[in-house]
C-alpha atoms as a PDB file:
ATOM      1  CA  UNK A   1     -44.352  70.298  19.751  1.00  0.00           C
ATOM      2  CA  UNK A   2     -41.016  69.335  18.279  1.00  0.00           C
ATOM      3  CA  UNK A   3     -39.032  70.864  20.423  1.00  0.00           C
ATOM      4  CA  UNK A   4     -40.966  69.272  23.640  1.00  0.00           C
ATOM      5  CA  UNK A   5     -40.616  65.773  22.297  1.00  0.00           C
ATOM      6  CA  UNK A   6     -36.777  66.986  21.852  1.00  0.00           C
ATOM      7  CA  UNK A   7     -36.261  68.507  25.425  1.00  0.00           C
ATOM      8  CA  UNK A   8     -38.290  65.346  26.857  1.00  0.00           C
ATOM      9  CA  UNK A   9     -35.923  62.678  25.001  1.00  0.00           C
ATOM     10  CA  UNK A  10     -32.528  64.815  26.332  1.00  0.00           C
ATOM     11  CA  UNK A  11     -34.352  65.276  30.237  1.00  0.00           C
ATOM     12  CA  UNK A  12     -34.783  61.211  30.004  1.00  0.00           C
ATOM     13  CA  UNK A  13     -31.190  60.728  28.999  1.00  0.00           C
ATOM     14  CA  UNK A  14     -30.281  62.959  31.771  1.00  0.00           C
ATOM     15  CA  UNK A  15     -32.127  60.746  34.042  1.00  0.00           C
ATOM     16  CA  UNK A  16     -30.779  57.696  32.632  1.00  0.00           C
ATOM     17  CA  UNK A  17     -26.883  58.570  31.723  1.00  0.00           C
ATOM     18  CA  UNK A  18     -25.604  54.980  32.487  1.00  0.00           C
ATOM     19  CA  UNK A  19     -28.183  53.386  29.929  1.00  0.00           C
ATOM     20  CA  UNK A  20     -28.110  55.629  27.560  1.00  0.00           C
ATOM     21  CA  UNK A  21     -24.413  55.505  27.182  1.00  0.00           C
ATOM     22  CA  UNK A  22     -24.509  51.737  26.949  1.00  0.00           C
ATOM     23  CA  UNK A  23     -27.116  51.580  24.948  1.00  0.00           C
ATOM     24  CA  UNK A  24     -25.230  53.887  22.149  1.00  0.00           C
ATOM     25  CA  UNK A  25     -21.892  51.986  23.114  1.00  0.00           C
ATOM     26  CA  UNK A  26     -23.513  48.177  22.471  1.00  0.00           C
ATOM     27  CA  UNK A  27     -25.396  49.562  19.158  1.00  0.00           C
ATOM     28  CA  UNK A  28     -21.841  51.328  18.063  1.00  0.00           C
ATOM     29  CA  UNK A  29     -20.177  47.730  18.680  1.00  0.00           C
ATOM     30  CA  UNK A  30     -23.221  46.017  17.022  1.00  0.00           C
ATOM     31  CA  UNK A  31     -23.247  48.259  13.891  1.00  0.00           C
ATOM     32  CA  UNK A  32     -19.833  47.678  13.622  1.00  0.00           C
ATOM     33  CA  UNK A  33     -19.524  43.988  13.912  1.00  0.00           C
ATOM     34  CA  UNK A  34     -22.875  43.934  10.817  1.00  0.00           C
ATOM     35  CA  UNK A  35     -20.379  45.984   9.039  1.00  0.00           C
ATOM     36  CA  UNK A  36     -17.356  44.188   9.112  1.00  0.00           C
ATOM     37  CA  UNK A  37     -19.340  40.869   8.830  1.00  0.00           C
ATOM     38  CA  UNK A  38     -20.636  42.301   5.789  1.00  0.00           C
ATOM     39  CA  UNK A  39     -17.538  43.601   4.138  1.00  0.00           C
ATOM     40  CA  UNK A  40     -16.156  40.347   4.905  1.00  0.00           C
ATOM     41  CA  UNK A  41     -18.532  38.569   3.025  1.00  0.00           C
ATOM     42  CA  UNK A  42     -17.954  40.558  -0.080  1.00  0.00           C
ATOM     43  CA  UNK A  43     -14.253  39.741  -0.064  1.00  0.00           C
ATOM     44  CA  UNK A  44     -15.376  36.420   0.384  1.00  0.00           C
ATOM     45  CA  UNK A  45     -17.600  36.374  -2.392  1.00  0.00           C
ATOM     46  CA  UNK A  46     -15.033  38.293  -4.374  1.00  0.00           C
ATOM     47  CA  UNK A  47     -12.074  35.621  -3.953  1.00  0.00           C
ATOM     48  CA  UNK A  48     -14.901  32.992  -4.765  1.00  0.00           C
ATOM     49  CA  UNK A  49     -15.631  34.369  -7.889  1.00  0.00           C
ATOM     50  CA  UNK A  50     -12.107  34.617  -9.107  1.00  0.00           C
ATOM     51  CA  UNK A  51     -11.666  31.189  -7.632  1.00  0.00           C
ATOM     52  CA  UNK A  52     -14.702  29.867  -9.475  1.00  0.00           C
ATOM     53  CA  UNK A  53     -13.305  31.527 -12.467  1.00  0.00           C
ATOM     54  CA  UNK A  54     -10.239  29.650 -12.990  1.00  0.00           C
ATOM     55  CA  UNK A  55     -11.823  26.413 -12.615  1.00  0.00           C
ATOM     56  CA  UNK A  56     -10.963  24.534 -15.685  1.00  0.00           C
ATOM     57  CA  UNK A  57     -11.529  20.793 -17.269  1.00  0.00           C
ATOM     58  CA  UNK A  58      -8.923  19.314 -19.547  1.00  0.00           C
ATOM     59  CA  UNK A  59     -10.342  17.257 -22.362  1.00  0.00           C
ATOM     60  CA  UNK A  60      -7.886  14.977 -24.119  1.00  0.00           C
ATOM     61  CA  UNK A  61      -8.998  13.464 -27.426  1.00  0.00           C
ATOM     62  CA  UNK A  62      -8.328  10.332 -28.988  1.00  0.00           C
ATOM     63  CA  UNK A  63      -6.065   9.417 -31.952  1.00  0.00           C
ATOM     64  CA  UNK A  64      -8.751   8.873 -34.401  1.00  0.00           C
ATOM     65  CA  UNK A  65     -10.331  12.427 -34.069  1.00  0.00           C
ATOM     66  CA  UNK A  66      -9.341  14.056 -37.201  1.00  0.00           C
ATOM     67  CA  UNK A  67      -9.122  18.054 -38.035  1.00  0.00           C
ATOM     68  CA  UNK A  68     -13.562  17.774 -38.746  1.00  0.00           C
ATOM     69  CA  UNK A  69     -14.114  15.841 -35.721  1.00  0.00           C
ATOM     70  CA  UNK A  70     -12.119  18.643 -33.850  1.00  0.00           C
ATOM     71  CA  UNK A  71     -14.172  21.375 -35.019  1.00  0.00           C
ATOM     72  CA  UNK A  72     -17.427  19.209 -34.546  1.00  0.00           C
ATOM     73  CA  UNK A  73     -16.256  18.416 -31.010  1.00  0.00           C
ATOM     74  CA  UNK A  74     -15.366  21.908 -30.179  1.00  0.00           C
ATOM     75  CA  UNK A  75     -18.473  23.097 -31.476  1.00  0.00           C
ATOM     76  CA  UNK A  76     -20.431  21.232 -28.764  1.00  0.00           C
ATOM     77  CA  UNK A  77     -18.125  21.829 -25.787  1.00  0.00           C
ATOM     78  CA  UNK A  78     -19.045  25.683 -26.706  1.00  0.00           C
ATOM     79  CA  UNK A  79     -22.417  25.141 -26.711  1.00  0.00           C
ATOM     80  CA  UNK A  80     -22.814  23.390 -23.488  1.00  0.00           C
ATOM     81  CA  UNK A  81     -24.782  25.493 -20.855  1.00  0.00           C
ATOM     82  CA  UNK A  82     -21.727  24.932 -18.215  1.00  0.00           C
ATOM     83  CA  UNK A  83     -19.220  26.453 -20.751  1.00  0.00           C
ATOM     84  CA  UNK A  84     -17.709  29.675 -20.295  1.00  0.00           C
ATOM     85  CA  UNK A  85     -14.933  29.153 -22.801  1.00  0.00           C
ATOM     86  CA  UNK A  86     -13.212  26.588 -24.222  1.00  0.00           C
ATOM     87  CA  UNK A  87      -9.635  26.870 -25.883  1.00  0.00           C
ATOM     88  CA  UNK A  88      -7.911  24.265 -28.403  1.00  0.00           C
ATOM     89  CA  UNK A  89      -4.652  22.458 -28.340  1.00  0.00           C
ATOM     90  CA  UNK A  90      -3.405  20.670 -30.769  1.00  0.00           C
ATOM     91  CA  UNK A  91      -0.514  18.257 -30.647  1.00  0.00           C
ATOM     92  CA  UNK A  92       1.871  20.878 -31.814  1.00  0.00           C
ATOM     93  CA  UNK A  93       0.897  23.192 -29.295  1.00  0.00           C
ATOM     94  CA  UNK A  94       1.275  20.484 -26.536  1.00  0.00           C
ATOM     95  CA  UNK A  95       4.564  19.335 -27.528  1.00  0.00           C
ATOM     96  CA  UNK A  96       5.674  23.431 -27.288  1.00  0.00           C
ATOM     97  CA  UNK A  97       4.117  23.657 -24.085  1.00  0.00           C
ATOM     98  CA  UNK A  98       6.005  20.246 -22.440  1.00  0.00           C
ATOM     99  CA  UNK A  99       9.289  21.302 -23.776  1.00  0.00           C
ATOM    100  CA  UNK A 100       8.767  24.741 -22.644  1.00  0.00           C
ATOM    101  CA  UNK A 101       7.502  23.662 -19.285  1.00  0.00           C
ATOM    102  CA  UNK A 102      10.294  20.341 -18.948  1.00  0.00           C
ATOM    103  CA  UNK A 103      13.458  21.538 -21.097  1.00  0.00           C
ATOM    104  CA  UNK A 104      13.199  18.071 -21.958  1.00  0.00           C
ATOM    105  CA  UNK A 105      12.609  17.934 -26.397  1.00  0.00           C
ATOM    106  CA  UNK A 106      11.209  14.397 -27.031  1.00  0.00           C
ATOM    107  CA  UNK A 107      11.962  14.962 -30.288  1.00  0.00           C
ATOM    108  CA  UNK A 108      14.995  13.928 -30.319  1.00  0.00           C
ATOM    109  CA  UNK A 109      14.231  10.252 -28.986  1.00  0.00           C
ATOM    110  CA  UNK A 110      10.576   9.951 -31.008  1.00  0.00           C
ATOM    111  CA  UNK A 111      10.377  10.428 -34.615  1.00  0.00           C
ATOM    112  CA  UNK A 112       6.569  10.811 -33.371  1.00  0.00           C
ATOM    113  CA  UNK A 113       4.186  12.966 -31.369  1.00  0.00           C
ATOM    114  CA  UNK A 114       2.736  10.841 -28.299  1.00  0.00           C
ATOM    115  CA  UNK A 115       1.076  13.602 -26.791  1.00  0.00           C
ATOM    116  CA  UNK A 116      -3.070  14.035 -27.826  1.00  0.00           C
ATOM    117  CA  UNK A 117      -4.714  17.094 -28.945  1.00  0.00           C
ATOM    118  CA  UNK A 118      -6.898  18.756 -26.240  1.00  0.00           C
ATOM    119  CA  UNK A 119      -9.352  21.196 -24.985  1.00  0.00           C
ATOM    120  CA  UNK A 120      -9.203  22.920 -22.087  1.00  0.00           C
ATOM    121  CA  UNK A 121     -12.971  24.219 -21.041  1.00  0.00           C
ATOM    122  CA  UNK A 122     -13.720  27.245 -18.478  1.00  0.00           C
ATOM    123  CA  UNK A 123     -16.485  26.172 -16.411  1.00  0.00           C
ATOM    124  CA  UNK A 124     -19.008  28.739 -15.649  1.00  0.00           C
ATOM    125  CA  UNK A 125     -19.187  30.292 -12.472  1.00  0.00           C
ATOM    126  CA  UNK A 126     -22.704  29.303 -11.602  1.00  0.00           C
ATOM    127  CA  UNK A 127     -21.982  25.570 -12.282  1.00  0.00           C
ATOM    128  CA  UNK A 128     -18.598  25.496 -10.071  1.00  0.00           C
ATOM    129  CA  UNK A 129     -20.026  23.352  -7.527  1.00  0.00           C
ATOM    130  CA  UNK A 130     -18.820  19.523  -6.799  1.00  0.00           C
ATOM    131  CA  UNK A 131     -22.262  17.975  -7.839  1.00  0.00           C
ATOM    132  CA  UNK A 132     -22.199  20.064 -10.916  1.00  0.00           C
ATOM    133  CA  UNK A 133     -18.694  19.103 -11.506  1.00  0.00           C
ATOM    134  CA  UNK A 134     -19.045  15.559 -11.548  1.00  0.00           C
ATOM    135  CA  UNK A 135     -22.384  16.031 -13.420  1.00  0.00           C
ATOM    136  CA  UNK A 136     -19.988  18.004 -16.056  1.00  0.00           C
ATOM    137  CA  UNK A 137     -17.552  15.957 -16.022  1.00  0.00           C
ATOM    138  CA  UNK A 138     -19.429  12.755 -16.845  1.00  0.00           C
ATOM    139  CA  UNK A 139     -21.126  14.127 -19.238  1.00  0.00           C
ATOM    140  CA  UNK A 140     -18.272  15.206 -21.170  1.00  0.00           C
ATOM    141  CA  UNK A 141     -16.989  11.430 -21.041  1.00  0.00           C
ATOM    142  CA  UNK A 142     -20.289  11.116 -23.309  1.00  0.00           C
ATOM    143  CA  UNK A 143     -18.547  12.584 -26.122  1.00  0.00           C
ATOM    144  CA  UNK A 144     -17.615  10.607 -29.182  1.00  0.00           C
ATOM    145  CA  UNK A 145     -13.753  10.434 -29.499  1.00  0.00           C
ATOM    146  CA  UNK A 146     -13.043  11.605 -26.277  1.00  0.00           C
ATOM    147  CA  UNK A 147     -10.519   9.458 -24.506  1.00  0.00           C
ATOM    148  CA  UNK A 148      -9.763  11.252 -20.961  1.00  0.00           C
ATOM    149  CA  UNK A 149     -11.708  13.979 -18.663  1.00  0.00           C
ATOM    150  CA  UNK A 150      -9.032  15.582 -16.064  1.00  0.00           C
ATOM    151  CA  UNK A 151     -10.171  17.511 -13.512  1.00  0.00           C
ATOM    152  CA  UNK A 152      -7.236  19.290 -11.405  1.00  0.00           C
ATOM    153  CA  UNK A 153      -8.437  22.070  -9.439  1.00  0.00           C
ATOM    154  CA  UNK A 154      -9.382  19.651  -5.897  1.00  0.00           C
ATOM    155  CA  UNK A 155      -7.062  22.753  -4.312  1.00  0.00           C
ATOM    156  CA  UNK A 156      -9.421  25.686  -5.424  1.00  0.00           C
ATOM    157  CA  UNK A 157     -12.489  23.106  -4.958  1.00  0.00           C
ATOM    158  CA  UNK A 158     -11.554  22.713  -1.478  1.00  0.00           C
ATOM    159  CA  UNK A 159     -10.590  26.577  -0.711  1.00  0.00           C
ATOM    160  CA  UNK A 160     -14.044  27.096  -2.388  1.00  0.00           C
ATOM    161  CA  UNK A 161     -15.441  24.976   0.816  1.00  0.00           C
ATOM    162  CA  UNK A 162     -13.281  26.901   2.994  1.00  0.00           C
ATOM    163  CA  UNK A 163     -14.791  30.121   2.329  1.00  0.00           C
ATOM    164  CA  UNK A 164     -18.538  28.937   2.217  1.00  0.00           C
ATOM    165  CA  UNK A 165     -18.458  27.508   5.717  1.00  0.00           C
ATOM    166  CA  UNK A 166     -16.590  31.196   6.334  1.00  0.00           C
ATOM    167  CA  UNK A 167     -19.893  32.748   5.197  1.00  0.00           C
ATOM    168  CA  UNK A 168     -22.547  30.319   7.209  1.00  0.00           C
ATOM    169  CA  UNK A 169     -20.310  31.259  10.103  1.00  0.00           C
ATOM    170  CA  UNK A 170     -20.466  35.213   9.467  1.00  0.00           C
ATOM    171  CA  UNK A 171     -24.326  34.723   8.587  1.00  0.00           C
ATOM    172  CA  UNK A 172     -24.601  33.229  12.435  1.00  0.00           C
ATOM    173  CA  UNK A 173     -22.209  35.728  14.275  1.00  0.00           C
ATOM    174  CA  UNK A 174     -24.584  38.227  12.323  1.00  0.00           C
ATOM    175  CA  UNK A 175     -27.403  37.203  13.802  1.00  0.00           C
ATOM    176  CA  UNK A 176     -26.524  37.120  17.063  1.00  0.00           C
ATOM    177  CA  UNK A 177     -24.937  39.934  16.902  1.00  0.00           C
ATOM    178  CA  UNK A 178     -28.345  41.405  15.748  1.00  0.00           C
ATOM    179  CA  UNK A 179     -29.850  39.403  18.855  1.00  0.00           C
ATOM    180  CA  UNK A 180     -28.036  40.987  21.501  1.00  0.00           C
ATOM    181  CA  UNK A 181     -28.385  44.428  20.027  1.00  0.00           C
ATOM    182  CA  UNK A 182     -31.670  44.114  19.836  1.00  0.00           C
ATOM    183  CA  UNK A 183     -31.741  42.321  23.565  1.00  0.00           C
ATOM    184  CA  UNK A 184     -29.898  45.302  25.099  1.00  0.00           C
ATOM    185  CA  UNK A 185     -32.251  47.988  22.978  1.00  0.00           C
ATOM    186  CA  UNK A 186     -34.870  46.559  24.827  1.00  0.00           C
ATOM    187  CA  UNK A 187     -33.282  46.419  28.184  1.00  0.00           C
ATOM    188  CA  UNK A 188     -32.691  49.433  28.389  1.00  0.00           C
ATOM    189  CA  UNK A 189     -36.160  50.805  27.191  1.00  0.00           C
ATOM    190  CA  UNK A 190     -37.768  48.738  29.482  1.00  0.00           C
ATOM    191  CA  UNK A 191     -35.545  50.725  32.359  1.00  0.00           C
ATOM    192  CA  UNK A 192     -36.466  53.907  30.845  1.00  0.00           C
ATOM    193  CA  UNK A 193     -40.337  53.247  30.844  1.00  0.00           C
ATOM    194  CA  UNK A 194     -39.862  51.978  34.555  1.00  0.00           C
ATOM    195  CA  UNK A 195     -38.002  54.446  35.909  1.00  0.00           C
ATOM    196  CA  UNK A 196     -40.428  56.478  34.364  1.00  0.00           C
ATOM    197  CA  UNK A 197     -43.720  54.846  34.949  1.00  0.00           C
ATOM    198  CA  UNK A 198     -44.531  56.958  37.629  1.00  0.00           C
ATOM    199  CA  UNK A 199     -44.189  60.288  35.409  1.00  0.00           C
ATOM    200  CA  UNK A 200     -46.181  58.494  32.973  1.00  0.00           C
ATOM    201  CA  UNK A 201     -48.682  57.977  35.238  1.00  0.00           C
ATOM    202  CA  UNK A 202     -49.175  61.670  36.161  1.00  0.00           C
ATOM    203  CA  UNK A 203     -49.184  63.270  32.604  1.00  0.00           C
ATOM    204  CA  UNK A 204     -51.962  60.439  32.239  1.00  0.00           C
ATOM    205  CA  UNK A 205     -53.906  62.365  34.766  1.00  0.00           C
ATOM    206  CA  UNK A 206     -53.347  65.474  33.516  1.00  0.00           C
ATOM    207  CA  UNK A 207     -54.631  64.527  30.138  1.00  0.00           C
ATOM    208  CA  UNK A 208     -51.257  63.408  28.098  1.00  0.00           C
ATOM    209  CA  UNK A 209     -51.844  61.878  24.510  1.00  0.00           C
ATOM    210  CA  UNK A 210     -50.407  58.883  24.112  1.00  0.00           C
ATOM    211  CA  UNK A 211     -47.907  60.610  21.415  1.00  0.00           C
ATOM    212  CA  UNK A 212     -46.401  62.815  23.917  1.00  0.00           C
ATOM    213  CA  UNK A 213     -45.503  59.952  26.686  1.00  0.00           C
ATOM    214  CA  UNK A 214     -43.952  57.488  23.427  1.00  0.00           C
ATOM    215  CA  UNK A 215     -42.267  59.654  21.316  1.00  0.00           C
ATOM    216  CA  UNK A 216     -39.623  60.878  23.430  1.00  0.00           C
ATOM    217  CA  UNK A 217     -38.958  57.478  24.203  1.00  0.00           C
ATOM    218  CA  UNK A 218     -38.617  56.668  20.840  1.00  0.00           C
ATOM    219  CA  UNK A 219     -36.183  59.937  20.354  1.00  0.00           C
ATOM    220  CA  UNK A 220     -33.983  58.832  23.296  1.00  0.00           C
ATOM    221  CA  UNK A 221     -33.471  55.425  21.479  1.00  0.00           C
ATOM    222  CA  UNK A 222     -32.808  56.627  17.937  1.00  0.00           C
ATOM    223  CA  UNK A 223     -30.486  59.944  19.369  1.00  0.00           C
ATOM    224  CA  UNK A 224     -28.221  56.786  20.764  1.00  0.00           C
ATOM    225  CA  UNK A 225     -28.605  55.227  17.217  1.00  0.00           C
ATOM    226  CA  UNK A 226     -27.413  58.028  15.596  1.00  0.00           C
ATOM    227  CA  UNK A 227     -24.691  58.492  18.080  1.00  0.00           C
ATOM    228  CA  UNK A 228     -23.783  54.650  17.040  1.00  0.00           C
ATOM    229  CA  UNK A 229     -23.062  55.441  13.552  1.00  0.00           C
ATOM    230  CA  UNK A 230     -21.683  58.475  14.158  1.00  0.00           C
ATOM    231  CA  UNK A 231     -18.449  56.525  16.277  1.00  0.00           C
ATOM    232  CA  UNK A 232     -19.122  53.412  13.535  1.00  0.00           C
ATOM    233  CA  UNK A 233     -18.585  55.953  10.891  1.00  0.00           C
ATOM    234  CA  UNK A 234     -15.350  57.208  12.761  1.00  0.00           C
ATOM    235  CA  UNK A 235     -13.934  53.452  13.305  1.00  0.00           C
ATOM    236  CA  UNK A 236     -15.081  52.551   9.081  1.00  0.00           C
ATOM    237  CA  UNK A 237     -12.980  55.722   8.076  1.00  0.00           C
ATOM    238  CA  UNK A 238     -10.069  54.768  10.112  1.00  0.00           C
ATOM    239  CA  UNK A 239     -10.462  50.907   9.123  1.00  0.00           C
ATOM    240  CA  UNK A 240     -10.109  53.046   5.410  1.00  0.00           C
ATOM    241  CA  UNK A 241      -7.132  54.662   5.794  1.00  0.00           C
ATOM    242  CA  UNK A 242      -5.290  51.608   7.016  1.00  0.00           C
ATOM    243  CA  UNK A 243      -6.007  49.410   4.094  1.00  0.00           C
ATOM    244  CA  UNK A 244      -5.337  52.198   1.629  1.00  0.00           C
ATOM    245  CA  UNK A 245      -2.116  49.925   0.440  1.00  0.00           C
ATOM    246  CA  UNK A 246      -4.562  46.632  -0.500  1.00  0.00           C
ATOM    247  CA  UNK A 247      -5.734  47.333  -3.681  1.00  0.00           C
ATOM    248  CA  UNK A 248      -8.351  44.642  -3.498  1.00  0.00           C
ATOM    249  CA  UNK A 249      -9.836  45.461  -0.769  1.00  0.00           C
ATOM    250  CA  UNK A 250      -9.831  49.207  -0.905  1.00  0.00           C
ATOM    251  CA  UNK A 251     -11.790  48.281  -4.220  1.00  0.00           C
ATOM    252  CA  UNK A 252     -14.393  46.637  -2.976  1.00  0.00           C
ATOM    253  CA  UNK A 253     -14.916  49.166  -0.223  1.00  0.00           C
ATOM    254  CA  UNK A 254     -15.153  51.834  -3.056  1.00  0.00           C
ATOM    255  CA  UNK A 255     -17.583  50.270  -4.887  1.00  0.00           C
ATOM    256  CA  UNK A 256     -19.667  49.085  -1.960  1.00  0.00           C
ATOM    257  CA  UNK A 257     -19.357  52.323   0.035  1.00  0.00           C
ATOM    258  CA  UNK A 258     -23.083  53.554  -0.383  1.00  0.00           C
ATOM    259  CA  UNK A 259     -24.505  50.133   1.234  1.00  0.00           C
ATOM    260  CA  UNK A 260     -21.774  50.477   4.330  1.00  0.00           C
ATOM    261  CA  UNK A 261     -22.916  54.599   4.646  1.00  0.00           C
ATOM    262  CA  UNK A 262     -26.970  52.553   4.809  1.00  0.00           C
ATOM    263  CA  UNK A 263     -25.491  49.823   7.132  1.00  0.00           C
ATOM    264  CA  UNK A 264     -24.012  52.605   9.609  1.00  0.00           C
ATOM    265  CA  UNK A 265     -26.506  55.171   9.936  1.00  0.00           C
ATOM    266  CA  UNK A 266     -29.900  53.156   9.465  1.00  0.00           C
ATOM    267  CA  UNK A 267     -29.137  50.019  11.310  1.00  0.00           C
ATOM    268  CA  UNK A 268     -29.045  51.611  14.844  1.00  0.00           C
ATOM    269  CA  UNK A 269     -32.284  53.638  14.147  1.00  0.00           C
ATOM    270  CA  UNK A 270     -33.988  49.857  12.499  1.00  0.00           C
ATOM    271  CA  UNK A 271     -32.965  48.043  15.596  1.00  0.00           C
ATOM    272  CA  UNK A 272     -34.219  51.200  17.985  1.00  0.00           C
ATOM    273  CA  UNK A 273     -37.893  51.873  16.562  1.00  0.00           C
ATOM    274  CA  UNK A 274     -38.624  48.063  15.856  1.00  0.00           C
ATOM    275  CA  UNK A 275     -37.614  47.292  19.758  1.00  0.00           C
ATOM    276  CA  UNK A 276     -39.186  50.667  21.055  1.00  0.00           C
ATOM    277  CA  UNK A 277     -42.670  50.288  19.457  1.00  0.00           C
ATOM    278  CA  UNK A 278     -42.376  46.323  20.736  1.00  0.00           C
ATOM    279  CA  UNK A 279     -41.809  48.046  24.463  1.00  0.00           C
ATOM    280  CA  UNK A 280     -44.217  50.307  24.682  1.00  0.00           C
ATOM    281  CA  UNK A 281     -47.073  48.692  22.926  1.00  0.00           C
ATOM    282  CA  UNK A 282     -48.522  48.161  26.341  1.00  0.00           C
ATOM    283  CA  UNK A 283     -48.083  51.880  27.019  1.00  0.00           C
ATOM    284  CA  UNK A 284     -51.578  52.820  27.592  1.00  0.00           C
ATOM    285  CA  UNK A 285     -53.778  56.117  28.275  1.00  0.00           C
ATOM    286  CA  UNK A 286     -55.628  53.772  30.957  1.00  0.00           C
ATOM    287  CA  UNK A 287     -54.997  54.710  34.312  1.00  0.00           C
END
């Protein structure tokens, strides 16, 4: 029975070269462009993350915090939930830093230290959001004996923007991508079963189950979908060997590669049953 669903499926694609072949050709393009817009939304999220990561909050403390209030202070800052780390500089260390950083030795003109003690606190990634931020921010001002909050990472804040409007804008080529897949699917199984309808009509008479006019339908659609990640799988493996010299990205690709293999070879076959069965649901043994 196998084999005449089989031969059916290949005598309807003889009957119906042109559709077939852009059926498989728009699902090929399709699969491809849910690939790419989902590799490109892991390097998005990727960059985010390390973006996120090196958002930072400098905390400057006032004169009057002594070596107890320090350690007090720090203490907290550590145990907020927002923290991911938080390092301490002293006054020493920030006079090393600015003549390390200016060449310039104040030393020589001040017989004092102007410049405060200071903490510098990673914010967590899940908290590296603007309305988190200023949440943060004010409620490090909160703090007893400390004198300034800077925040200096508007740059990575705004990149951070960049690449989340990037993803709503993958998220919608995505779907209409899916859309007209699933649109020209449809078309074309509707041209089958038309061109068709009069065949179907006769094996009705003759006492057809239902199962032997649907099914190779249904094989015609998902032998194109297979074809479709078969020429995906071709384009993905020479998209691979061009990127071999971007570490980064060849990373991610590595890591990732059993979701793109899933992507490739099962969304063709998805998009070709779910439209199929739709079709032919008014398929009918009544005559």
């Amino acid at each position: 029975m196998i084999l005449f669903y089989l031969s059916e499926a290949l005598r309807s694609i003889q009957s119906a070269k042109t559709s077939f072949i852009l059926t498989t050709i728009s699902l090929t393009i399709s699969v491809l462009l849910i690939l790419f817009s989902f590799i490109t939304l892991q390097v998005s999220d990727y960059y985010s993350s390390i973006l996120k990561s090196s958002i930072k909050i400098n905390i400057f403390l006032k004169e009057a915090a002594g070596e107890n209030d320090q350690k007090k202070i720090l203490s907290e800052l550590k145990n907020k939930i927002y923290s991911d780390s938080v390092e301490f500089i002293s006054k020493e260390m920030a006079a090393d830093k600015f003549i390390e950083e200016t060449g310039e030795d104040f030393k020589k003109i001040l017989d004092y230290n102007p410049l405060p003690a200071s903490f510098v606190l990673r914010v967590s990634e899940k908290y590296a959001y603007s309305d988190s931020l200023n949440a943060i921010i004010k409620d490090i001002q909160g703090i007893s004996l400390i004198d300034e909050v800077v925040f200096k990472e508007g740059f990575i804040y705004s990149l951070l923007n960049y690449l989340n409007k990037i993803k709503i804008y993958l998220f919608i080529v995505t779907m209409v991508v899916c859309l007209i897949a699933l649109y020209l699917v449809y078309a074309t199984v509707r041209l089958i079963v038309n061109s068709r309808m009069i065949e179907f009509e006769t094996m009705k008479l003759v006492g057809a189950k239902l199962s032997t006019i649907k099914i190779p339908v249904i094989l015609n659609g998902i032998i194109a979908s297979l074809l479709a990640g078969l020429f995906a799988f071709l384009g993905f493996t020479f998209l691979r060997t061009q990127i071999d010299s971007f570490v980064t990205l060849s990373r991610i690709m590595d890591v990732n590669i059993l979701s793109y293999f899933a992507i490739m070879f099962l969304t063709g076959p998805i998009l070709v049953l779910v439209v199929t069965i739709f079709t032919l649901r008014k398929v009918s043994l009544k005559i």
